[in-house]
N, C-alpha and C. Protein backbone atom coordinates (compact mmCIF):
# COMPACT_ATOMS: atom_id res chain seq x y z
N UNK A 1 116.43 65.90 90.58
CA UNK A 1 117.28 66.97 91.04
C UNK A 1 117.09 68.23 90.21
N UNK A 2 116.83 68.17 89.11
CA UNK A 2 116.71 69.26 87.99
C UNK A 2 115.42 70.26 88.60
N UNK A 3 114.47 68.97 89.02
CA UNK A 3 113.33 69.87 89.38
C UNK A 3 113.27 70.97 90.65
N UNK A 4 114.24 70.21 91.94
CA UNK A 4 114.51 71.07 92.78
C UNK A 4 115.74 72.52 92.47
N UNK A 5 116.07 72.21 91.64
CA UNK A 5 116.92 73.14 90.66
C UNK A 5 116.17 74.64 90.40
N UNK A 6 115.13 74.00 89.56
CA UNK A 6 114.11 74.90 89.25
C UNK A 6 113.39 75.96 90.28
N UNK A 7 113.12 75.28 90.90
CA UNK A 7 112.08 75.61 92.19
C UNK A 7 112.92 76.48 92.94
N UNK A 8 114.69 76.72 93.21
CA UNK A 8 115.17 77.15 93.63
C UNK A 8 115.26 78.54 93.78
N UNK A 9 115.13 79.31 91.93
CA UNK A 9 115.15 80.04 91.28
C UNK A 9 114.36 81.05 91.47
N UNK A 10 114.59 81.87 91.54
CA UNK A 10 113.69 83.20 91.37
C UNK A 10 112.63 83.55 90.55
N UNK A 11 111.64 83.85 90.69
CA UNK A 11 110.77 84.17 89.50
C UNK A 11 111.38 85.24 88.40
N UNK A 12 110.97 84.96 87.24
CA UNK A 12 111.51 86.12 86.57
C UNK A 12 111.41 87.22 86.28
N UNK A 13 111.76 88.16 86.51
CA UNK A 13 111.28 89.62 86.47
C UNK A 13 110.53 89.90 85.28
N UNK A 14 109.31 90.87 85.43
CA UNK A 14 108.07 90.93 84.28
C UNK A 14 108.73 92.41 83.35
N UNK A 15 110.18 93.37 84.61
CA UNK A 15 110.27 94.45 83.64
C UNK A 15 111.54 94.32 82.95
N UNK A 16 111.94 93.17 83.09
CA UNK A 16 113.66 92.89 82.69
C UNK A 16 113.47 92.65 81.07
N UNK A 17 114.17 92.74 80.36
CA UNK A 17 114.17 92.26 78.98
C UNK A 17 114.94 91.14 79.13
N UNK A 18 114.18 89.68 78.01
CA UNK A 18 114.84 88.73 77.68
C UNK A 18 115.95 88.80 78.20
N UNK A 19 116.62 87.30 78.41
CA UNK A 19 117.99 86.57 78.62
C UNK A 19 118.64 86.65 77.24
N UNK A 20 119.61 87.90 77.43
CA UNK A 20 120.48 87.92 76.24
C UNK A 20 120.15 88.99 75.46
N UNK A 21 119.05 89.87 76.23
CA UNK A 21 118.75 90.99 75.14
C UNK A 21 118.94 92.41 76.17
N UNK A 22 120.01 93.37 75.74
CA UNK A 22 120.10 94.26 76.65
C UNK A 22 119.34 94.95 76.83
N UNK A 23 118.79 96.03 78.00
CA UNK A 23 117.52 96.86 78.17
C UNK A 23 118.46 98.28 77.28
N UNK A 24 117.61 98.74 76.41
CA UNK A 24 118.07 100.29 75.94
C UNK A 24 117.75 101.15 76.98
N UNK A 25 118.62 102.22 76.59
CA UNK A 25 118.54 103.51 77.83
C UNK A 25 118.30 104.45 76.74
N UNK A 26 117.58 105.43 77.32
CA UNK A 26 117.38 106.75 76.65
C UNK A 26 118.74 107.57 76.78
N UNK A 27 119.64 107.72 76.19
CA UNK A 27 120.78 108.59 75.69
C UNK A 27 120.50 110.13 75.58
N UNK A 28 119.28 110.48 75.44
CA UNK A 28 118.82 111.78 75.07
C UNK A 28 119.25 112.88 76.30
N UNK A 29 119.17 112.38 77.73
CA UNK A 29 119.68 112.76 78.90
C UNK A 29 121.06 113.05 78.91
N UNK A 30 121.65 112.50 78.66
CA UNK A 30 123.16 112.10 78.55
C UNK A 30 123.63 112.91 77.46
N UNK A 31 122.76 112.97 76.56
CA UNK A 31 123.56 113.67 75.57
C UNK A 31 123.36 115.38 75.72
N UNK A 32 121.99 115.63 76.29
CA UNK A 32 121.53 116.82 76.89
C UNK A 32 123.02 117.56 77.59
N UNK A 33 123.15 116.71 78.73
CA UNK A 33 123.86 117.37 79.66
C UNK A 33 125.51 117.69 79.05
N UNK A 34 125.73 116.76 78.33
CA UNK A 34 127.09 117.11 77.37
C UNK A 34 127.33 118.42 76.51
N UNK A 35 126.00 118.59 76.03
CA UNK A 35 125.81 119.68 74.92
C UNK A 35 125.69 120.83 75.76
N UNK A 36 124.78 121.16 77.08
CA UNK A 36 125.27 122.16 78.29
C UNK A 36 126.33 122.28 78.84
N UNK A 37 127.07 120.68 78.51
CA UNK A 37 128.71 121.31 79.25
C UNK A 37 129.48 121.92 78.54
N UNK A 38 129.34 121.49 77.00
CA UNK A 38 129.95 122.14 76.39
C UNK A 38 130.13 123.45 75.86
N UNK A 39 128.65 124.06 76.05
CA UNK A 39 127.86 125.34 75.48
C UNK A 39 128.64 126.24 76.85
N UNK A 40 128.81 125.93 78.27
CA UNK A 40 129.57 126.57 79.13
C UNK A 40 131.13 126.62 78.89
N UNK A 41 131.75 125.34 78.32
CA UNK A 41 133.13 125.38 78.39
C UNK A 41 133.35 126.73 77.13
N UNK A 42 132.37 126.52 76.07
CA UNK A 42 132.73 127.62 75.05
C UNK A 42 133.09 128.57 75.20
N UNK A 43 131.88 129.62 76.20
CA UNK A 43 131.53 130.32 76.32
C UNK A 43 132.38 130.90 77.26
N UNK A 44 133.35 130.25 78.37
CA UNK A 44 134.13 130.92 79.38
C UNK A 44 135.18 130.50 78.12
N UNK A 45 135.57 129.82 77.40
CA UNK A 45 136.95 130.49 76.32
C UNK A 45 136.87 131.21 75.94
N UNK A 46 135.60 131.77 75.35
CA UNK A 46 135.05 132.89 74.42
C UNK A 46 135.74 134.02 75.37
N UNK A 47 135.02 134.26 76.63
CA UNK A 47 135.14 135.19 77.36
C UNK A 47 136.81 135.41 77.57
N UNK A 48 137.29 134.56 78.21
CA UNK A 48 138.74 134.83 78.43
C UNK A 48 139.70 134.65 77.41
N UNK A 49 139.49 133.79 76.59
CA UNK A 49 140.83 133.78 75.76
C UNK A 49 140.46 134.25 74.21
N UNK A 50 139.39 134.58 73.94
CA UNK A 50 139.43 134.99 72.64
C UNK A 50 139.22 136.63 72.74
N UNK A 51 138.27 136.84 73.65
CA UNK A 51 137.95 138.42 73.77
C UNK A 51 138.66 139.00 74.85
N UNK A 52 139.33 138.50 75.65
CA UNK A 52 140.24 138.56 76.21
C UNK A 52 139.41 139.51 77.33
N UNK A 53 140.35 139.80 78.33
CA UNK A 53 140.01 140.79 79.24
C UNK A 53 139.31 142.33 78.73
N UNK A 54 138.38 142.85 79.55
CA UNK A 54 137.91 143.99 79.19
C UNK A 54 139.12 145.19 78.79
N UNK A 55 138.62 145.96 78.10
CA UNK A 55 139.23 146.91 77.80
C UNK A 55 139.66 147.97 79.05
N UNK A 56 140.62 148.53 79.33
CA UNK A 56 141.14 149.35 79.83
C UNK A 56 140.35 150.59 80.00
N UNK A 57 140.00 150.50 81.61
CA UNK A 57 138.80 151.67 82.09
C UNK A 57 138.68 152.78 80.87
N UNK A 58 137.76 154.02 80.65
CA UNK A 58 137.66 154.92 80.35
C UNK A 58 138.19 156.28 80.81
N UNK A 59 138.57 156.87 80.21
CA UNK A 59 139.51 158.01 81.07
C UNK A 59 138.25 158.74 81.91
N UNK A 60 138.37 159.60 83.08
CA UNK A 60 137.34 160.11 84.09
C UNK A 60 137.34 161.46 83.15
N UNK A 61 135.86 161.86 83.40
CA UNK A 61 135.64 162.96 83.00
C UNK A 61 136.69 164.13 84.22
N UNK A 62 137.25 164.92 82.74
CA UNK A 62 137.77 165.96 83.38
C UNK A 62 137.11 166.99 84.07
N UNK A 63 137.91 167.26 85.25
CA UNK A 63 136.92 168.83 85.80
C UNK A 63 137.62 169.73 85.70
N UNK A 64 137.03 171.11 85.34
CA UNK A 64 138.07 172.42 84.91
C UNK A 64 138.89 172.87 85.88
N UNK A 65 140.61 172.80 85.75
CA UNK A 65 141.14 173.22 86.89
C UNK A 65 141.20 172.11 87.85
N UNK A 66 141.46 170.82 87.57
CA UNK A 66 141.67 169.91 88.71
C UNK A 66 142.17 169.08 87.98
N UNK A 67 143.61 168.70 88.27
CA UNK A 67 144.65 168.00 87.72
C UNK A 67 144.35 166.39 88.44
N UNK A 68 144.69 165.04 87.75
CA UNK A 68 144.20 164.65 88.58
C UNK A 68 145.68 163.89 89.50
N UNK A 69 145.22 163.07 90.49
CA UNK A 69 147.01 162.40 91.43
C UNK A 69 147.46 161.49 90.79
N UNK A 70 148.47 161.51 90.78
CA UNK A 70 149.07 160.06 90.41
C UNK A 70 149.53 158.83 91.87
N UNK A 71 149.40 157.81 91.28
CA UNK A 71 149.39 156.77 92.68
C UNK A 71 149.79 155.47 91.85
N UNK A 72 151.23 155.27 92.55
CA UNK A 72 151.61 154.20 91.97
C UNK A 72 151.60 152.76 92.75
N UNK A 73 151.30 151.81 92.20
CA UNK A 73 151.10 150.73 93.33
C UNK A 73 151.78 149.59 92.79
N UNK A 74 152.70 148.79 93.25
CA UNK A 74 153.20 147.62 93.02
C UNK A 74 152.41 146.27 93.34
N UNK A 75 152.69 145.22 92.35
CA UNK A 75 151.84 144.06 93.00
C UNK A 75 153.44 143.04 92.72
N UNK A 76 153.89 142.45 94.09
CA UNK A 76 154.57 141.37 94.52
C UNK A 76 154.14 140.35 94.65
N UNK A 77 153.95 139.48 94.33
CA UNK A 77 153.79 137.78 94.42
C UNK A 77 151.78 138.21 94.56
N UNK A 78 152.15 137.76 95.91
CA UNK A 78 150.30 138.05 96.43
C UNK A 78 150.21 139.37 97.53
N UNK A 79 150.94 140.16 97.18
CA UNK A 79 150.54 141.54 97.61
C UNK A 79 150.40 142.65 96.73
N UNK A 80 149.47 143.77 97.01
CA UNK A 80 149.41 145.07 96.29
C UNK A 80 150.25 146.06 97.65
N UNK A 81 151.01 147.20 96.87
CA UNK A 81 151.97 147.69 97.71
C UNK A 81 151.95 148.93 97.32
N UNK A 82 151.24 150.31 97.87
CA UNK A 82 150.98 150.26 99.33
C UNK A 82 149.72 149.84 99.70
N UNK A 83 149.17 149.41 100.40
CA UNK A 83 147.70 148.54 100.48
C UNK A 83 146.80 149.12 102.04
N UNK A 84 146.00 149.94 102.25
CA UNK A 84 145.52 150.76 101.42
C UNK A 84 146.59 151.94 100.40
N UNK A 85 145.33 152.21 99.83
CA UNK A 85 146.32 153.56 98.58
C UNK A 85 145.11 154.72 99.51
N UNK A 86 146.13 155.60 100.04
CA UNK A 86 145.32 156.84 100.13
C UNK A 86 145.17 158.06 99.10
N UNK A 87 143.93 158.30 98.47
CA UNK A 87 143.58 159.35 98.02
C UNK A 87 142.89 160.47 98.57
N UNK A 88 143.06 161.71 97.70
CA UNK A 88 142.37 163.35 98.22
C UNK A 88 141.13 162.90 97.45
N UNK A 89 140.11 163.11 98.45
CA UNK A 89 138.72 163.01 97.87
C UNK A 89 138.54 163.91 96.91
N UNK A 90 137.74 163.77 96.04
CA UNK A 90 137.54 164.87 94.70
C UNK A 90 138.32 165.46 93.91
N UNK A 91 139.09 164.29 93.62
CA UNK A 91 139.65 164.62 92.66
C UNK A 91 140.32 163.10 92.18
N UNK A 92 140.44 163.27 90.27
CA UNK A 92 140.00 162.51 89.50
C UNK A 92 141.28 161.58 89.79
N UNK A 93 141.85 160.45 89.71
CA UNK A 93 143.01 159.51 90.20
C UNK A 93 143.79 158.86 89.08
N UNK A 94 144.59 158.90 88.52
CA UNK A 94 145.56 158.42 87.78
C UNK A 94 146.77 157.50 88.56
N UNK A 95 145.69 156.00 88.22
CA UNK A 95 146.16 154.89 89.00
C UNK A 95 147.15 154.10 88.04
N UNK A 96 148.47 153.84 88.24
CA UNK A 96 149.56 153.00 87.87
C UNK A 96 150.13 151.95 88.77
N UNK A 97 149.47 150.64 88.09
CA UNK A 97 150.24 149.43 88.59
C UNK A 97 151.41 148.82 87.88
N UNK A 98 152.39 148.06 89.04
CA UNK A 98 153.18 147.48 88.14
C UNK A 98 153.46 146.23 88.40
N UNK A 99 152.94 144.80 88.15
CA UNK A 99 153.59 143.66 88.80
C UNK A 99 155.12 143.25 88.23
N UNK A 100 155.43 142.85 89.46
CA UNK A 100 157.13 142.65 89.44
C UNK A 100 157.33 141.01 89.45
N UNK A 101 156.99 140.36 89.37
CA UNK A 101 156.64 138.98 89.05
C UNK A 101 156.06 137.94 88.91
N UNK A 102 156.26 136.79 88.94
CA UNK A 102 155.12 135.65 88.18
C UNK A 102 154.44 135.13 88.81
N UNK A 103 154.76 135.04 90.33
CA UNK A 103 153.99 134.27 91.27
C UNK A 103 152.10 135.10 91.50
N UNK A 104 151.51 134.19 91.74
CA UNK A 104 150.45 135.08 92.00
C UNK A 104 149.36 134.64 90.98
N UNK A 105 148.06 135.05 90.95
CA UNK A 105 146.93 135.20 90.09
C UNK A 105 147.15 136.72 89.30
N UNK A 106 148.35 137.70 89.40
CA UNK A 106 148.20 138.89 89.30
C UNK A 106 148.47 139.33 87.81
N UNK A 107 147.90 137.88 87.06
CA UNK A 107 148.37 138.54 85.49
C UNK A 107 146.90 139.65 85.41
N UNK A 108 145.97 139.57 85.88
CA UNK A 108 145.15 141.13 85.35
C UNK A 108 144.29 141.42 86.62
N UNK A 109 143.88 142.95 86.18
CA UNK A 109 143.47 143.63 87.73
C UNK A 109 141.93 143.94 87.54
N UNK A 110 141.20 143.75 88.35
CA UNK A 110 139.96 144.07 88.07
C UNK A 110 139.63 145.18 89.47
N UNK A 111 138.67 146.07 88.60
CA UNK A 111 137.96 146.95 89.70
C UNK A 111 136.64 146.24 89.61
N UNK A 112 136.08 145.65 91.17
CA UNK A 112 135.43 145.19 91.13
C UNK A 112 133.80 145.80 91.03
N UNK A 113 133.65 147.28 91.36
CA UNK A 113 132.46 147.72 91.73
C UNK A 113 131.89 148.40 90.14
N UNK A 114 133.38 148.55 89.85
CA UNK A 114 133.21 149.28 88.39
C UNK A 114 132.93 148.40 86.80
N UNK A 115 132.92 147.00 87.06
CA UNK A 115 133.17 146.23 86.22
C UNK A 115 134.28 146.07 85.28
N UNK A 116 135.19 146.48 85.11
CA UNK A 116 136.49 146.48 84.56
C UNK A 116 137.42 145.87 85.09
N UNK A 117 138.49 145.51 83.97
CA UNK A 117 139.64 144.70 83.96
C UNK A 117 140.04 144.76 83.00
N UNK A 118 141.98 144.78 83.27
CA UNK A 118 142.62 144.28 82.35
C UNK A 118 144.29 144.01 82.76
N UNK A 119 144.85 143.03 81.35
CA UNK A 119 146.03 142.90 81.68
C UNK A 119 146.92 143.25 82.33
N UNK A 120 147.68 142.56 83.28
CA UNK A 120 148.81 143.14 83.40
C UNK A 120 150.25 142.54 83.38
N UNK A 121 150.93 142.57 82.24
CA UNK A 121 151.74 142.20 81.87
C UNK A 121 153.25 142.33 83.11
N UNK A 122 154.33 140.98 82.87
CA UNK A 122 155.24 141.58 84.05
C UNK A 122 155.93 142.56 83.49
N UNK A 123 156.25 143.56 84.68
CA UNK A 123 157.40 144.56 84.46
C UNK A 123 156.62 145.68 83.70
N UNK A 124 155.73 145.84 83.31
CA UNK A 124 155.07 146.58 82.43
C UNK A 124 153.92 147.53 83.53
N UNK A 125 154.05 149.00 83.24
CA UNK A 125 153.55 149.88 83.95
C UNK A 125 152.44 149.77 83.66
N UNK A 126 150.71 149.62 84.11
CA UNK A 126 149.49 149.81 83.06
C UNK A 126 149.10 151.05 84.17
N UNK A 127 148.51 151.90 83.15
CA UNK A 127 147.44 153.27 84.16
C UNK A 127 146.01 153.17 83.63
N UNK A 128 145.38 153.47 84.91
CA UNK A 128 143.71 153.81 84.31
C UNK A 128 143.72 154.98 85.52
N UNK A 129 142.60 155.57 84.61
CA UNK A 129 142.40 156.93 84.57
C UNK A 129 141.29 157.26 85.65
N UNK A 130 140.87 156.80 87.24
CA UNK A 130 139.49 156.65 87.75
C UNK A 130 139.18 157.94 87.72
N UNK A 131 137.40 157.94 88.29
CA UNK A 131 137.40 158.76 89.03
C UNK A 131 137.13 159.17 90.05
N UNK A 132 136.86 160.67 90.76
CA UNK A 132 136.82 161.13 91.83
C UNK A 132 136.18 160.28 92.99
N UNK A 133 136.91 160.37 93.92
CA UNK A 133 135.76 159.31 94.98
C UNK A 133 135.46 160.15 96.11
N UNK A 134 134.64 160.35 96.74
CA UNK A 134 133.91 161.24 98.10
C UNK A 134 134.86 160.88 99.36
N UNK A 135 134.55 161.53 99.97
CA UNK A 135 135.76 161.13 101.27
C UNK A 135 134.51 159.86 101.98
N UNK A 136 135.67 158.93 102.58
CA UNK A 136 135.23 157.82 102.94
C UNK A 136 134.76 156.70 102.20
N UNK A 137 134.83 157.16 100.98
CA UNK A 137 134.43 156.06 100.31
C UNK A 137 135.60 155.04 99.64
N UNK A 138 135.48 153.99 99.66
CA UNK A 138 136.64 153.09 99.30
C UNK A 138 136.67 152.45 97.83
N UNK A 139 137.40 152.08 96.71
CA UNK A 139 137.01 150.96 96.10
C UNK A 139 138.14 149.93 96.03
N UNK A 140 137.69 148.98 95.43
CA UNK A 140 138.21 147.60 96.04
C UNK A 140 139.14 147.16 94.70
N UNK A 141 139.91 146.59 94.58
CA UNK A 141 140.18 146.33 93.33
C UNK A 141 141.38 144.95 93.18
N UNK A 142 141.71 144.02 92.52
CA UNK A 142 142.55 142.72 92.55
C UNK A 142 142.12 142.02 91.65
N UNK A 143 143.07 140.95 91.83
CA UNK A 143 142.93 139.84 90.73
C UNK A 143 141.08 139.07 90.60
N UNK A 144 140.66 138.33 89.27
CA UNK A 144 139.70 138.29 89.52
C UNK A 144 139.22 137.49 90.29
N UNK A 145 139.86 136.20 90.90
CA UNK A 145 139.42 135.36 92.27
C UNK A 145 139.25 136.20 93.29
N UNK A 146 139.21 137.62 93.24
CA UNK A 146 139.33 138.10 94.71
C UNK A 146 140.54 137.08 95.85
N UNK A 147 141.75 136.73 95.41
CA UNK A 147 142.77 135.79 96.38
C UNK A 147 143.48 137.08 96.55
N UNK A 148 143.69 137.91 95.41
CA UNK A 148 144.74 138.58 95.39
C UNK A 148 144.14 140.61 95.71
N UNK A 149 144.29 141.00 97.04
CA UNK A 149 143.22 142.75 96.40
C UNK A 149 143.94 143.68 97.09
N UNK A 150 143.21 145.06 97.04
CA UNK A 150 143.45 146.09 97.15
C UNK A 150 142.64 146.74 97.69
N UNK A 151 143.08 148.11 98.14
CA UNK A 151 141.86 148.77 98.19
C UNK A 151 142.61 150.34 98.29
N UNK A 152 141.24 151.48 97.11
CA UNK A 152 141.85 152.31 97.48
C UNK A 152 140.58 153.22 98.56
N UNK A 153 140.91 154.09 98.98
CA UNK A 153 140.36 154.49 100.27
C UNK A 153 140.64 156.47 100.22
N UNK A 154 139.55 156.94 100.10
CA UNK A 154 139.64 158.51 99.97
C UNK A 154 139.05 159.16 100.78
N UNK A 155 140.26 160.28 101.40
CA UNK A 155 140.31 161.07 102.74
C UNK A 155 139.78 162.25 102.63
């Protein structure tokens, strides 16, 4: 009976290691991809929570004799208010937001075409200083998922 036992059995595999001896794996893969996850997780803390949001646009170059508008815009939960913002083409824009509460992605505002962003604290007025935009031309501006935007739009 032992012998039909035998015969039953499978041949034994030529790439398996010994009965009782585990096959090693190369770890070097594994450890690769850890050290890239981590080199990304750094690097978006770096970005957001240590250096925090960009600095607060640059004021627009002044032009002689052209005062620039003021335009105030509220952000509510997941709205910017008034949405569009109409501006006078050519001339420089003194933009003030204010979010009025917590709901929302709307802790900071980014202009998206311009590369800038920054905080915006609740209840707290922030201004940046743009500038002039051509008639018809628009720029876009919201939280940085783009969930939350704006747009301003010059006539």
């Amino acid at each position: 009976m032992t012998e039909n036992m035998q015969q039953d059995q499978p041949e034994a595999c030529k790439d398996c290691p010994p009965e009782g001896k585990a096959k090693k794996t190369n770890n070097s893969m594994y450890f690769a991809v850890i050290a890239f996850m981590a080199l990304v997780g750094l690097s978006v803390a770096y970005t957001f929570i240590i250096s925090g949001p960009s600095d607060v646009l640059q004021p627009a170059a002044k032009t002689p004799g052209i005062d620039a508008q003021a335009v105030s815009v509220k952000l509510e939960g997941f709205r910017y208010s008034p949405d569009p913002v109409q501006v006078k083409a050519g001339t420089p824009i003194k933009f003030t937001v204010t979010r009025t509460d917590e709901e929302g992605c709307g802790n900071a505002i980014s202009f998206y075409s311009l590369g800038k962003s920054a905080a915006l604290p609740k209840g707290q007025a922030v201004t940046f200083d743009l500038p002039a935009m051509q008639a018809g031309q628009t720029l876009d501006f919201g939280c940085s998922m783009r969930m939350v935007t704006g747009q301003i739009v010059a006539a």
